[in-house]
PDB file of N, CA and C in Angstrom:
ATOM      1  N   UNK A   1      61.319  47.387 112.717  1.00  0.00           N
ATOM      2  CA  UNK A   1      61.400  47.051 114.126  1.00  0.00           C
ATOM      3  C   UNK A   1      60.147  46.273 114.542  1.00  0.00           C
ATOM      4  N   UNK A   2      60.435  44.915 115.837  1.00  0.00           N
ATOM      5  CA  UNK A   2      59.331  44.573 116.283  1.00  0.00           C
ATOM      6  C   UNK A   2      59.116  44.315 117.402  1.00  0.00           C
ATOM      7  N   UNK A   3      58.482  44.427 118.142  1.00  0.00           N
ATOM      8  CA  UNK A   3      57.623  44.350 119.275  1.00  0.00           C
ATOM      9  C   UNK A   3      56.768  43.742 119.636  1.00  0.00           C
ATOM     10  N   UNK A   4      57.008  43.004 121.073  1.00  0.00           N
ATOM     11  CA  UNK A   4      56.025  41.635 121.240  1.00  0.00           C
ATOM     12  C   UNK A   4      55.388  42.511 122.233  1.00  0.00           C
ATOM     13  N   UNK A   5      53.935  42.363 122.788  1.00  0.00           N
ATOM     14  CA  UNK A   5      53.795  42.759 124.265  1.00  0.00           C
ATOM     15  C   UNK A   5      52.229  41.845 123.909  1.00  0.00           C
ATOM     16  N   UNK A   6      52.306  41.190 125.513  1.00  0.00           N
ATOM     17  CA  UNK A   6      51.537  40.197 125.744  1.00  0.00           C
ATOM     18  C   UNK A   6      50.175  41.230 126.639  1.00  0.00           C
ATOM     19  N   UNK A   7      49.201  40.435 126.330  1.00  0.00           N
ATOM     20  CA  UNK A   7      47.771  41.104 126.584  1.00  0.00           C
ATOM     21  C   UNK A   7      46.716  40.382 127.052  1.00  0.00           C
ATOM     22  N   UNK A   8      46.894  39.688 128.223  1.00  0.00           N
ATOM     23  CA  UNK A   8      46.409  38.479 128.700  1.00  0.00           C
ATOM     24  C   UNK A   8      46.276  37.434 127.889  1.00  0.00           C
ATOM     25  N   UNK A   9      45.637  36.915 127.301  1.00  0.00           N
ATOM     26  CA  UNK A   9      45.406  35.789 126.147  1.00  0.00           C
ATOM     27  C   UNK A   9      45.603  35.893 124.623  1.00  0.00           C
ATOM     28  N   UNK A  10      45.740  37.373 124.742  1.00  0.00           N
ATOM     29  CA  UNK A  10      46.237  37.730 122.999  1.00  0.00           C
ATOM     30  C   UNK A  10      47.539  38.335 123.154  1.00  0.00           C
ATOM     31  N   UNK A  11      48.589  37.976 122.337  1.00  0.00           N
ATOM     32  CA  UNK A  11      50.096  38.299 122.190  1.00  0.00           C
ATOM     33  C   UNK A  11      49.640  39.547 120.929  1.00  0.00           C
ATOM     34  N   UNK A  12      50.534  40.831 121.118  1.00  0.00           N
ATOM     35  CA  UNK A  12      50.352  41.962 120.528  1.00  0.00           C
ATOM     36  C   UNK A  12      51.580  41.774 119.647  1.00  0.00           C
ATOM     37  N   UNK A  13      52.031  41.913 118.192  1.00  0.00           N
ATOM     38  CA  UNK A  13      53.346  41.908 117.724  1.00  0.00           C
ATOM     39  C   UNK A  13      52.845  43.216 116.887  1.00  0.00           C
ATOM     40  N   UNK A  14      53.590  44.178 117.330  1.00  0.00           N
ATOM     41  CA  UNK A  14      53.869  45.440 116.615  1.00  0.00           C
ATOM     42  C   UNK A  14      54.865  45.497 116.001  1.00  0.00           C
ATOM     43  N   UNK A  15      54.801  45.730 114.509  1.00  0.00           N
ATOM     44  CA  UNK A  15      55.219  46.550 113.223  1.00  0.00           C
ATOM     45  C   UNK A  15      55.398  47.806 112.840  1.00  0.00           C
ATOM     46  N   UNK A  16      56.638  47.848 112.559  1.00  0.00           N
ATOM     47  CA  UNK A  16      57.436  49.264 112.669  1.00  0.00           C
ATOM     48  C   UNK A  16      58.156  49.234 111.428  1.00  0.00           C
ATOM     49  N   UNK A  17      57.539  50.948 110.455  1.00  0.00           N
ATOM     50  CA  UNK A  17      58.536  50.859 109.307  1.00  0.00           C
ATOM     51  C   UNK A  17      58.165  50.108 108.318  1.00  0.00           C
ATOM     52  N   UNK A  18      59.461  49.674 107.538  1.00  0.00           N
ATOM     53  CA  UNK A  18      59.305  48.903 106.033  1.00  0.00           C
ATOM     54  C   UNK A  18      59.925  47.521 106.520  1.00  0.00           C
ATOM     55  N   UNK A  19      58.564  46.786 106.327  1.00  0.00           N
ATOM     56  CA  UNK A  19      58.960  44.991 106.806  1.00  0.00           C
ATOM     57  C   UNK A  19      59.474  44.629 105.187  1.00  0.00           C
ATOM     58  N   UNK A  20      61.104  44.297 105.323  1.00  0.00           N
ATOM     59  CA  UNK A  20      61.563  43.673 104.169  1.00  0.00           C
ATOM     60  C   UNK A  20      62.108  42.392 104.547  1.00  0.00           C
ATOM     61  N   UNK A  21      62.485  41.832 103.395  1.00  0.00           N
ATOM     62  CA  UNK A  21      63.047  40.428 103.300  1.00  0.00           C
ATOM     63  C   UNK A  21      63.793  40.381 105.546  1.00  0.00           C
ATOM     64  N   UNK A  22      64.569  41.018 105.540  1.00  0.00           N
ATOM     65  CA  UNK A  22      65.234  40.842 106.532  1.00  0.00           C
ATOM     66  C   UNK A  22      64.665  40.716 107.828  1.00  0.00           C
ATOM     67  N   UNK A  23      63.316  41.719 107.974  1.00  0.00           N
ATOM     68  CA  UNK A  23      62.281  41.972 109.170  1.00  0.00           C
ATOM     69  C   UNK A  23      61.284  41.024 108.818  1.00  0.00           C
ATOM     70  N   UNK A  24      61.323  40.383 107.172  1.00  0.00           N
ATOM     71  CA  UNK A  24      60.168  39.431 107.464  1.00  0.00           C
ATOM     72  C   UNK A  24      60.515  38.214 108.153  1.00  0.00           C
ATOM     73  N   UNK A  25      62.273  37.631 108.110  1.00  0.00           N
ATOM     74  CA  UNK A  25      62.835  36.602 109.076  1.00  0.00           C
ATOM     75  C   UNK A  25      62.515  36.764 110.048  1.00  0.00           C
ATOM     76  N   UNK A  26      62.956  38.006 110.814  1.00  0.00           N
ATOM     77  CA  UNK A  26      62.709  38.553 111.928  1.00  0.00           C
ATOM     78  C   UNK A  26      61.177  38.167 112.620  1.00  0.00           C
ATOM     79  N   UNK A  27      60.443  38.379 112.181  1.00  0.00           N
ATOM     80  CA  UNK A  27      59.222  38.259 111.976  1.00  0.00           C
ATOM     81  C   UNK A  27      58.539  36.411 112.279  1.00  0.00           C
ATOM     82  N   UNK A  28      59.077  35.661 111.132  1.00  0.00           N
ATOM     83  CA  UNK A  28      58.694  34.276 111.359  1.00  0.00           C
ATOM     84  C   UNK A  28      59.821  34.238 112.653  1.00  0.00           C
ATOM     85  N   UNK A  29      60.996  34.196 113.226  1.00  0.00           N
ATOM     86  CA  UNK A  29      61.099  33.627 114.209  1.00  0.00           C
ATOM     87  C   UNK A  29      60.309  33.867 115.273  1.00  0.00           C
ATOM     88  N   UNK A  30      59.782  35.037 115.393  1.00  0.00           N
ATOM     89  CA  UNK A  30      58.947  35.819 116.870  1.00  0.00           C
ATOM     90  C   UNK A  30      57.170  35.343 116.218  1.00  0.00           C
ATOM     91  N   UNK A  31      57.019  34.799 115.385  1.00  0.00           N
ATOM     92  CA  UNK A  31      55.812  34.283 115.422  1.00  0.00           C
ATOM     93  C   UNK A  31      55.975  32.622 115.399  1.00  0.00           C
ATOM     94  N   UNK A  32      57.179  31.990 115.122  1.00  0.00           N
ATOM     95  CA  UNK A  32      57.290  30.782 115.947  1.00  0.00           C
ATOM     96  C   UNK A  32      57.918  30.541 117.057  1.00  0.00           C
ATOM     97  N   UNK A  33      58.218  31.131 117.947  1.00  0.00           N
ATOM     98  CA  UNK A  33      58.186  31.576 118.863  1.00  0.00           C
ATOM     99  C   UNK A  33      57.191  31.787 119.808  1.00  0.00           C
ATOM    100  N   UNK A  34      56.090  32.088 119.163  1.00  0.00           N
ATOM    101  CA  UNK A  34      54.897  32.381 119.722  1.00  0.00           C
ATOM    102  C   UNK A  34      54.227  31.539 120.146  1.00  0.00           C
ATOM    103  N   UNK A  35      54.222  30.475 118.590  1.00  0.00           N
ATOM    104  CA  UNK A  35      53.858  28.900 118.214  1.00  0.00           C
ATOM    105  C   UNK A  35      54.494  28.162 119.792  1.00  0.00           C
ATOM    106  N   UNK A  36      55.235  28.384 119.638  1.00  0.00           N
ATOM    107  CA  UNK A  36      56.314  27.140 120.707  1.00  0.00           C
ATOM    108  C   UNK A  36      55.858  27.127 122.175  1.00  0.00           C
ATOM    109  N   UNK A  37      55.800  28.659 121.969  1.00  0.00           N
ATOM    110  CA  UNK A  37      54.999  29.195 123.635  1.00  0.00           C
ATOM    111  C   UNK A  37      53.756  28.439 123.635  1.00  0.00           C
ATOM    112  N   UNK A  38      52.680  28.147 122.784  1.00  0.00           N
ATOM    113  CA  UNK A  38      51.291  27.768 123.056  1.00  0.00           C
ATOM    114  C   UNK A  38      50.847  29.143 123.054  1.00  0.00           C
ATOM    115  N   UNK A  39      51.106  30.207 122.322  1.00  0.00           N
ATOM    116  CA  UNK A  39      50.551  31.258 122.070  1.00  0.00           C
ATOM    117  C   UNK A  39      49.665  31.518 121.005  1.00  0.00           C
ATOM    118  N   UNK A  40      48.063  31.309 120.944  1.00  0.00           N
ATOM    119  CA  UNK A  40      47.788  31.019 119.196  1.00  0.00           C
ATOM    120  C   UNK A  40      46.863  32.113 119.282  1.00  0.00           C
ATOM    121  N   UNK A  41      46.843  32.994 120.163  1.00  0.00           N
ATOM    122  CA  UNK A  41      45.785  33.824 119.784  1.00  0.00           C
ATOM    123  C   UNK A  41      46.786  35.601 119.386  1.00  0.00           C
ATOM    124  N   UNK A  42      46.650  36.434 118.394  1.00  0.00           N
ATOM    125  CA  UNK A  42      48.321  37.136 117.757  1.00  0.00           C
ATOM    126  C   UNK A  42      47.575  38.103 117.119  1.00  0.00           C
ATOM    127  N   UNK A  43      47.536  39.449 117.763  1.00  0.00           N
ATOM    128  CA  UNK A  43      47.251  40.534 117.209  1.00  0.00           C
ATOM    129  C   UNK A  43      48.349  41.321 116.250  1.00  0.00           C
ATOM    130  N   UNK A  44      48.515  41.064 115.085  1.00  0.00           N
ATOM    131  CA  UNK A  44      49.649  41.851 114.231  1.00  0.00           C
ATOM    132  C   UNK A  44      49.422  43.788 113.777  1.00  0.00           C
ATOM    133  N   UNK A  45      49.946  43.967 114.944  1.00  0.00           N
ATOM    134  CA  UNK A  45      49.374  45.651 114.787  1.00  0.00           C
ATOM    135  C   UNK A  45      50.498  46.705 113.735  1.00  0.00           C
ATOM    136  N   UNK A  46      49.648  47.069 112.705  1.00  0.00           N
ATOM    137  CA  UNK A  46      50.944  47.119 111.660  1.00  0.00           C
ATOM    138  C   UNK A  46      50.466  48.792 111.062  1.00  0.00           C
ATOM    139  N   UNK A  47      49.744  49.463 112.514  1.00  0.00           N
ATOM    140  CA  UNK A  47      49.367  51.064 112.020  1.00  0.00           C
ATOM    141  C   UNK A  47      50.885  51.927 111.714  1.00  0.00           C
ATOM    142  N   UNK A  48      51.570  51.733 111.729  1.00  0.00           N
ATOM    143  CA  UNK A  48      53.199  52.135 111.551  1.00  0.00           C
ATOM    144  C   UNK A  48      53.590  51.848 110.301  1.00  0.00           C
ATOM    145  N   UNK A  49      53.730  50.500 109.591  1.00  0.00           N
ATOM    146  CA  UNK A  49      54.252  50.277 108.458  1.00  0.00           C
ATOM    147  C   UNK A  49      53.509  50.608 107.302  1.00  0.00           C
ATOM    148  N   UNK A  50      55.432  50.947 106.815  1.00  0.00           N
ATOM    149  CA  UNK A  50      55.042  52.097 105.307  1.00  0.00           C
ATOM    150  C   UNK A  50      55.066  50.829 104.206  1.00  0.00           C
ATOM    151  N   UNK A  51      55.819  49.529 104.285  1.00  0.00           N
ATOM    152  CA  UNK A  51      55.918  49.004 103.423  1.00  0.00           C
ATOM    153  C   UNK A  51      55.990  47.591 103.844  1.00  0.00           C
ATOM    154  N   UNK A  52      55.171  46.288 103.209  1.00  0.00           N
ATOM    155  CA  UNK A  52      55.571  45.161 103.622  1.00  0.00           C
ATOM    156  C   UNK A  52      55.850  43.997 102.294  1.00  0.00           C
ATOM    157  N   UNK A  53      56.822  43.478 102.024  1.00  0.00           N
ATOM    158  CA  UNK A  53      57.035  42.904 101.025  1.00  0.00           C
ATOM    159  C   UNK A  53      56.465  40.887 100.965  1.00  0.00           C
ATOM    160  N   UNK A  54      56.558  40.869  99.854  1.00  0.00           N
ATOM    161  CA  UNK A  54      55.470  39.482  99.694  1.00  0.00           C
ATOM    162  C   UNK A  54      56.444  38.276 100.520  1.00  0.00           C
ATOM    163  N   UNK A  55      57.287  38.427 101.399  1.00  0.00           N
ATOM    164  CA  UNK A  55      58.122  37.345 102.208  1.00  0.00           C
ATOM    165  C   UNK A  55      57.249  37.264 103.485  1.00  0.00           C
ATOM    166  N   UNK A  56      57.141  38.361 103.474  1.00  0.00           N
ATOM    167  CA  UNK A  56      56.371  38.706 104.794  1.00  0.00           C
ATOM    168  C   UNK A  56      55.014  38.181 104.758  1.00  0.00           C
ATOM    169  N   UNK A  57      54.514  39.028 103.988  1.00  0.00           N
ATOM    170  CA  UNK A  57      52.787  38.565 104.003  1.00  0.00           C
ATOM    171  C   UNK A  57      52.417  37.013 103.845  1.00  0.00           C
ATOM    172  N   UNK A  58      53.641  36.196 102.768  1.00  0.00           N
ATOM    173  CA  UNK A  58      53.531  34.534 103.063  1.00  0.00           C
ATOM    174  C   UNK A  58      54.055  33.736 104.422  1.00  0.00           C
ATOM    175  N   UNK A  59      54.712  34.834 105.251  1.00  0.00           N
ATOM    176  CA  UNK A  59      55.072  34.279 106.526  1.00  0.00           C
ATOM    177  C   UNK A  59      53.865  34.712 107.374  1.00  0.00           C
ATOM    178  N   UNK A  60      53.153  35.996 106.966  1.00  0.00           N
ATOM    179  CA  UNK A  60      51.933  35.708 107.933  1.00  0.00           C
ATOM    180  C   UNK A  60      50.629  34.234 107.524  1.00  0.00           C
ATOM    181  N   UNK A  61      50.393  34.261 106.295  1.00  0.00           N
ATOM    182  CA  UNK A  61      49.661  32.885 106.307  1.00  0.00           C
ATOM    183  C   UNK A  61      50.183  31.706 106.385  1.00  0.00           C
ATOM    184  N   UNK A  62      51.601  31.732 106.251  1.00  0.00           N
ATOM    185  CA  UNK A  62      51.755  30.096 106.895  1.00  0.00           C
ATOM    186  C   UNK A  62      51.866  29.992 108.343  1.00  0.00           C
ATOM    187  N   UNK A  63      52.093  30.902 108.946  1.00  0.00           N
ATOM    188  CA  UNK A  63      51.813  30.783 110.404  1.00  0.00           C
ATOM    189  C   UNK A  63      50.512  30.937 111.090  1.00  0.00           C
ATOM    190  N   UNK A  64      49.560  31.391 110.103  1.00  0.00           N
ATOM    191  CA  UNK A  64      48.112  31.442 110.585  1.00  0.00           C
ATOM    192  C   UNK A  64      47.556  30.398 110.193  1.00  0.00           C
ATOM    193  N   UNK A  65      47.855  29.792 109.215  1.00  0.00           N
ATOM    194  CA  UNK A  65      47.310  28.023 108.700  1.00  0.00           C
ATOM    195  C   UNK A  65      48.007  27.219 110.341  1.00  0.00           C
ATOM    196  N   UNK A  66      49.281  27.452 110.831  1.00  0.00           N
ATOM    197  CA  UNK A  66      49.498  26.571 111.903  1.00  0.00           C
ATOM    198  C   UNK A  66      48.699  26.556 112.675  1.00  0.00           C
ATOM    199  N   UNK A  67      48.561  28.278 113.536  1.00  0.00           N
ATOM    200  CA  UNK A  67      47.973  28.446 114.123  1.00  0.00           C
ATOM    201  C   UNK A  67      46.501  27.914 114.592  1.00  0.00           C
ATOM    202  N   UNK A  68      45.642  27.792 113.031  1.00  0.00           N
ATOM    203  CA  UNK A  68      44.340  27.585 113.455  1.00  0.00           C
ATOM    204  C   UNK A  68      44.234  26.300 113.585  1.00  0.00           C
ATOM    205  N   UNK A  69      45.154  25.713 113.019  1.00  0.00           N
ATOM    206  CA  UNK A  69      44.876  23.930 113.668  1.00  0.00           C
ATOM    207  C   UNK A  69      45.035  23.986 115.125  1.00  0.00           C
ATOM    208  N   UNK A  70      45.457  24.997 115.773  1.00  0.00           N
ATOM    209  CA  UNK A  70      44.913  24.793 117.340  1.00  0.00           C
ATOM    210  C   UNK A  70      43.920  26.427 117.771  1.00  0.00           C
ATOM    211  N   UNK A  71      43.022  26.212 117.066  1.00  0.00           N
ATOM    212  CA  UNK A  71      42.387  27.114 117.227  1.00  0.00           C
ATOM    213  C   UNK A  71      42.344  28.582 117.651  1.00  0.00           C
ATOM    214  N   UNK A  72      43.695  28.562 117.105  1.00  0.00           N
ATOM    215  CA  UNK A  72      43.838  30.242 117.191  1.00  0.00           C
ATOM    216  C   UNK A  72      43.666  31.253 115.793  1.00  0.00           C
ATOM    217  N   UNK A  73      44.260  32.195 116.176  1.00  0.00           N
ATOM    218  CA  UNK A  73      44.218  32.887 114.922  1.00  0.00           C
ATOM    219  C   UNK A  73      44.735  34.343 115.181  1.00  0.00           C
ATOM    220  N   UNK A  74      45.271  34.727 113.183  1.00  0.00           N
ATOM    221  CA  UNK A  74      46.122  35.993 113.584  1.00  0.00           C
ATOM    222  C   UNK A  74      45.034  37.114 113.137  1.00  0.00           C
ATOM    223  N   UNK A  75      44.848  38.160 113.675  1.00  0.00           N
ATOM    224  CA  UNK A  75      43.941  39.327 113.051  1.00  0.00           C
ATOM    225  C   UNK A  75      45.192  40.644 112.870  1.00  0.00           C
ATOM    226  N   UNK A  76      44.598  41.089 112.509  1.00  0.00           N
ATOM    227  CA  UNK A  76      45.321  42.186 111.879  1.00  0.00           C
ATOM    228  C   UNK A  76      45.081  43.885 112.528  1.00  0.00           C
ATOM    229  N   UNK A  77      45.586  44.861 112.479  1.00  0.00           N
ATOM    230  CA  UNK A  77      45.093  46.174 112.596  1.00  0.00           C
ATOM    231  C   UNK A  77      46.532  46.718 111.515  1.00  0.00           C
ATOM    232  N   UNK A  78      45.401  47.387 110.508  1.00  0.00           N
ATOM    233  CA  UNK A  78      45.579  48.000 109.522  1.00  0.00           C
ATOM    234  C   UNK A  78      44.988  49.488 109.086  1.00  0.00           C
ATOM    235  N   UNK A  79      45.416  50.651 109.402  1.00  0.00           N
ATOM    236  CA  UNK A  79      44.901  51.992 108.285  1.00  0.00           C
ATOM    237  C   UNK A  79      45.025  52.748 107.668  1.00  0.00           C
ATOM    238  N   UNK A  80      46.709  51.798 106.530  1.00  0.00           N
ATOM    239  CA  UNK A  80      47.402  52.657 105.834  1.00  0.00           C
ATOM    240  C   UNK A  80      46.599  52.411 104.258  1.00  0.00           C
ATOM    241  N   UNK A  81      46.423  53.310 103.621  1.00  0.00           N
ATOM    242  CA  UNK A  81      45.339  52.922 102.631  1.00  0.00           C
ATOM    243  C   UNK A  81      45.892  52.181 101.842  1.00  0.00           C
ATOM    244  N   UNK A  82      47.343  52.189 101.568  1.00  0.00           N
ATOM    245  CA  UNK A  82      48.046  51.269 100.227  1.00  0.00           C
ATOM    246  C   UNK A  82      48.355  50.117 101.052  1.00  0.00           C
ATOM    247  N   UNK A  83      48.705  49.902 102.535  1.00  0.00           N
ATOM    248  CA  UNK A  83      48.338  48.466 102.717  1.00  0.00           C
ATOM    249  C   UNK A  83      47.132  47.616 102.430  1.00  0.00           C
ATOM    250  N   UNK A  84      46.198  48.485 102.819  1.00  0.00           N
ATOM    251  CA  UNK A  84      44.912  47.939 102.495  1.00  0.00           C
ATOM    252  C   UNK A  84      44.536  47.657 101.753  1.00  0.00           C
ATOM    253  N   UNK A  85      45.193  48.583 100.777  1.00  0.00           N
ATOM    254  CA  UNK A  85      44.426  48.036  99.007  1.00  0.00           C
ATOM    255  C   UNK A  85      45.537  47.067  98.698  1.00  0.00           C
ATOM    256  N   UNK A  86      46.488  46.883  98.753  1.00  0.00           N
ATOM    257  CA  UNK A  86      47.956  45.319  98.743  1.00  0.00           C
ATOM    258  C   UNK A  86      46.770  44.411  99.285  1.00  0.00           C
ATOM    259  N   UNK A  87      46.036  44.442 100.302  1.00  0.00           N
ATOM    260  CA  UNK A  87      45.338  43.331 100.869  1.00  0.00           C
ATOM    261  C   UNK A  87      44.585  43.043 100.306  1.00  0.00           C
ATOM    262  N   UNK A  88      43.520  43.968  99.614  1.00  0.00           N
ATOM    263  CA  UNK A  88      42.846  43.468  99.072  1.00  0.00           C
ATOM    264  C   UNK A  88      42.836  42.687  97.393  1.00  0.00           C
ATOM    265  N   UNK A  89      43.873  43.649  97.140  1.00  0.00           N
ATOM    266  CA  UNK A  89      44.255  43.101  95.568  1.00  0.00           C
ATOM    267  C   UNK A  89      44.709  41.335  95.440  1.00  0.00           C
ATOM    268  N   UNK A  90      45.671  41.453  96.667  1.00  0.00           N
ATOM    269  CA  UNK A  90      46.061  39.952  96.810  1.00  0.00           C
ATOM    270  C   UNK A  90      44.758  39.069  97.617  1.00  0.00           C
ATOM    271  N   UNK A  91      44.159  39.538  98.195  1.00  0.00           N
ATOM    272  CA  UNK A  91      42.727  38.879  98.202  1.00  0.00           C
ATOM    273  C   UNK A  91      43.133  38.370  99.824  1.00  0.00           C
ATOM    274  N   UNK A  92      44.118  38.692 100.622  1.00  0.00           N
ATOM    275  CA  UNK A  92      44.366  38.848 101.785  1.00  0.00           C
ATOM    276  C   UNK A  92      43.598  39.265 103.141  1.00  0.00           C
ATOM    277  N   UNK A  93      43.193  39.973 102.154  1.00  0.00           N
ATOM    278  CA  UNK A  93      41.855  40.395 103.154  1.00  0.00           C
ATOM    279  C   UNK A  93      40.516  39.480 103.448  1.00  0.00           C
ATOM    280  N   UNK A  94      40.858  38.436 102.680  1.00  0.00           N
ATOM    281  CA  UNK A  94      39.269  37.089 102.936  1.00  0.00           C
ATOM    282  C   UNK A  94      40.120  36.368 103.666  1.00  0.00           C
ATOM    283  N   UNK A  95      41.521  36.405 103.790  1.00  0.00           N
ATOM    284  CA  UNK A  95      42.145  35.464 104.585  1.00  0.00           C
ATOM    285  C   UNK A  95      42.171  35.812 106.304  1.00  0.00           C
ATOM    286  N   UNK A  96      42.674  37.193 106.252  1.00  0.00           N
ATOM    287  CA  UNK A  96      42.934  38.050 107.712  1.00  0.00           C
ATOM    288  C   UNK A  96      41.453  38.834 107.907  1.00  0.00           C
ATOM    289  N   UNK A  97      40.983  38.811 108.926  1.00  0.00           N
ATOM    290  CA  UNK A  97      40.647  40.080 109.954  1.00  0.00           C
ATOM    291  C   UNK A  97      41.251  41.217 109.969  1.00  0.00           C
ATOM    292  N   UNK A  98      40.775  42.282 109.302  1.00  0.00           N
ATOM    293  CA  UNK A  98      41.586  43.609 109.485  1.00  0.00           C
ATOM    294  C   UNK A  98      40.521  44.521 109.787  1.00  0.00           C
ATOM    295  N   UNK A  99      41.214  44.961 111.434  1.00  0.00           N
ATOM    296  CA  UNK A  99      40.700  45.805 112.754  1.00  0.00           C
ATOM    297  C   UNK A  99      41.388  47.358 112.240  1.00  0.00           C
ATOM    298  N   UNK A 100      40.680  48.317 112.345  1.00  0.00           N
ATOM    299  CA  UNK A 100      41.424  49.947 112.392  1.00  0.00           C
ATOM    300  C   UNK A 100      41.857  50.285 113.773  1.00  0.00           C
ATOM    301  N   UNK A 101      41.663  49.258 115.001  1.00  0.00           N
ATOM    302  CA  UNK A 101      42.466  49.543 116.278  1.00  0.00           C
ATOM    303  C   UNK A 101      42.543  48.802 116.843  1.00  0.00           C
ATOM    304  N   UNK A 102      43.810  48.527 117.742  1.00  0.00           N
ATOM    305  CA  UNK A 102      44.454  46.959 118.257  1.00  0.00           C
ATOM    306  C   UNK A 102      43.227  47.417 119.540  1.00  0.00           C
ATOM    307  N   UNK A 103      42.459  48.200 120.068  1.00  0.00           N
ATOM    308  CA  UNK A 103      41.587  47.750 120.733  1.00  0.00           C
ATOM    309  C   UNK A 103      40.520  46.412 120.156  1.00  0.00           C
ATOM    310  N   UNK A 104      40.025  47.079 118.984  1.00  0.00           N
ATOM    311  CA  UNK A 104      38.768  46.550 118.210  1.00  0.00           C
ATOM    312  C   UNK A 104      39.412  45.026 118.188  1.00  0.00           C
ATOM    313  N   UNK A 105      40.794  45.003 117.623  1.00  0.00           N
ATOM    314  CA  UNK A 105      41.822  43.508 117.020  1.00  0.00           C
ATOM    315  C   UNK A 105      41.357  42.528 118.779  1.00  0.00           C
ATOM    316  N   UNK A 106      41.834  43.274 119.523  1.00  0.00           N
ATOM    317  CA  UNK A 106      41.425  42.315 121.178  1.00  0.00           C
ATOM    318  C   UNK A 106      40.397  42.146 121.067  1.00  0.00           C
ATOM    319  N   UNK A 107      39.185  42.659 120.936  1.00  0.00           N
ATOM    320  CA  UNK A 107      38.077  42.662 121.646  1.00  0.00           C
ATOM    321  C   UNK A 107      37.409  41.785 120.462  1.00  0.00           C
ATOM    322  N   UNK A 108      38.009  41.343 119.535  1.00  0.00           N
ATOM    323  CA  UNK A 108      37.401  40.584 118.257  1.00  0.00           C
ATOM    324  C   UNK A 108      37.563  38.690 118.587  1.00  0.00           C
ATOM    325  N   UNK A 109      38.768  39.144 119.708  1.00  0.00           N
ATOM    326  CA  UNK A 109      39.451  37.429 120.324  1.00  0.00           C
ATOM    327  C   UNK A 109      38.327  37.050 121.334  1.00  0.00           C
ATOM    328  N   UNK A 110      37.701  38.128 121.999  1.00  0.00           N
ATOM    329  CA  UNK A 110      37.070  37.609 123.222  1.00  0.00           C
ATOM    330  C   UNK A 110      35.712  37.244 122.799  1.00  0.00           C
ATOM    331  N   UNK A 111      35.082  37.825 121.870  1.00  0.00           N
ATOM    332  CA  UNK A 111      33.705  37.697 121.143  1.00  0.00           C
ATOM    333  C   UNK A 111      34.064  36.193 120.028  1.00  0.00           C
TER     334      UNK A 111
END
């Protein structure tokens, strides 16, 4: 399941569950979507998900390569330990910002 909720200048997309092939579609349309809006600043809050498969995680960096050509960018909130270590193994983690709370993930846009 996903969830948009807007946060003055940062768009919140919450992650729910096991993001598979099907939720990772799901997923690129509501982050181009986002794109279309002029939305480039995208907190991906993903303290919920048990599982995210490699469709997904290449739909988050090709939409964060768009993104930063207009100077935005996606950060992350992450504190499931086997996501974390997926991130780091795939080396994901030099790519994303990963916050332990969609407070910290906001307050990382305004600094």
């Amino acid at each position: 399941m996903i969830k948009v909720i807007s946060d003055d200048s940062v768009e919140i997309v919450q992650l729910d569950g096991r993001i598979d092939q099907e939720a990772s579609e799901e997923l690129e349309g509501i982050l181009e979507g986002l794109l279309g809006k002029k939305k480039f600043n995208i907190c991906i809050d993903m303290i919920n998900v048990k599982h995210i498969c490699s469709s997904a995680l290449g739909v988050m960096v090709a939409i964060k390569r768009k993104i930063e050509t207009n100077d935005g960018d996606i950060k992350l909130v992450i504190v499931n330990d086997n996501l974390l270590k997926l991130f780091q193994t795939t080396m994901l983690d030099k790519v994303f910002e990963i916050f332990e709370t969609q407070r910290e993930c906001l307050t990382a846009f305004i600094d």
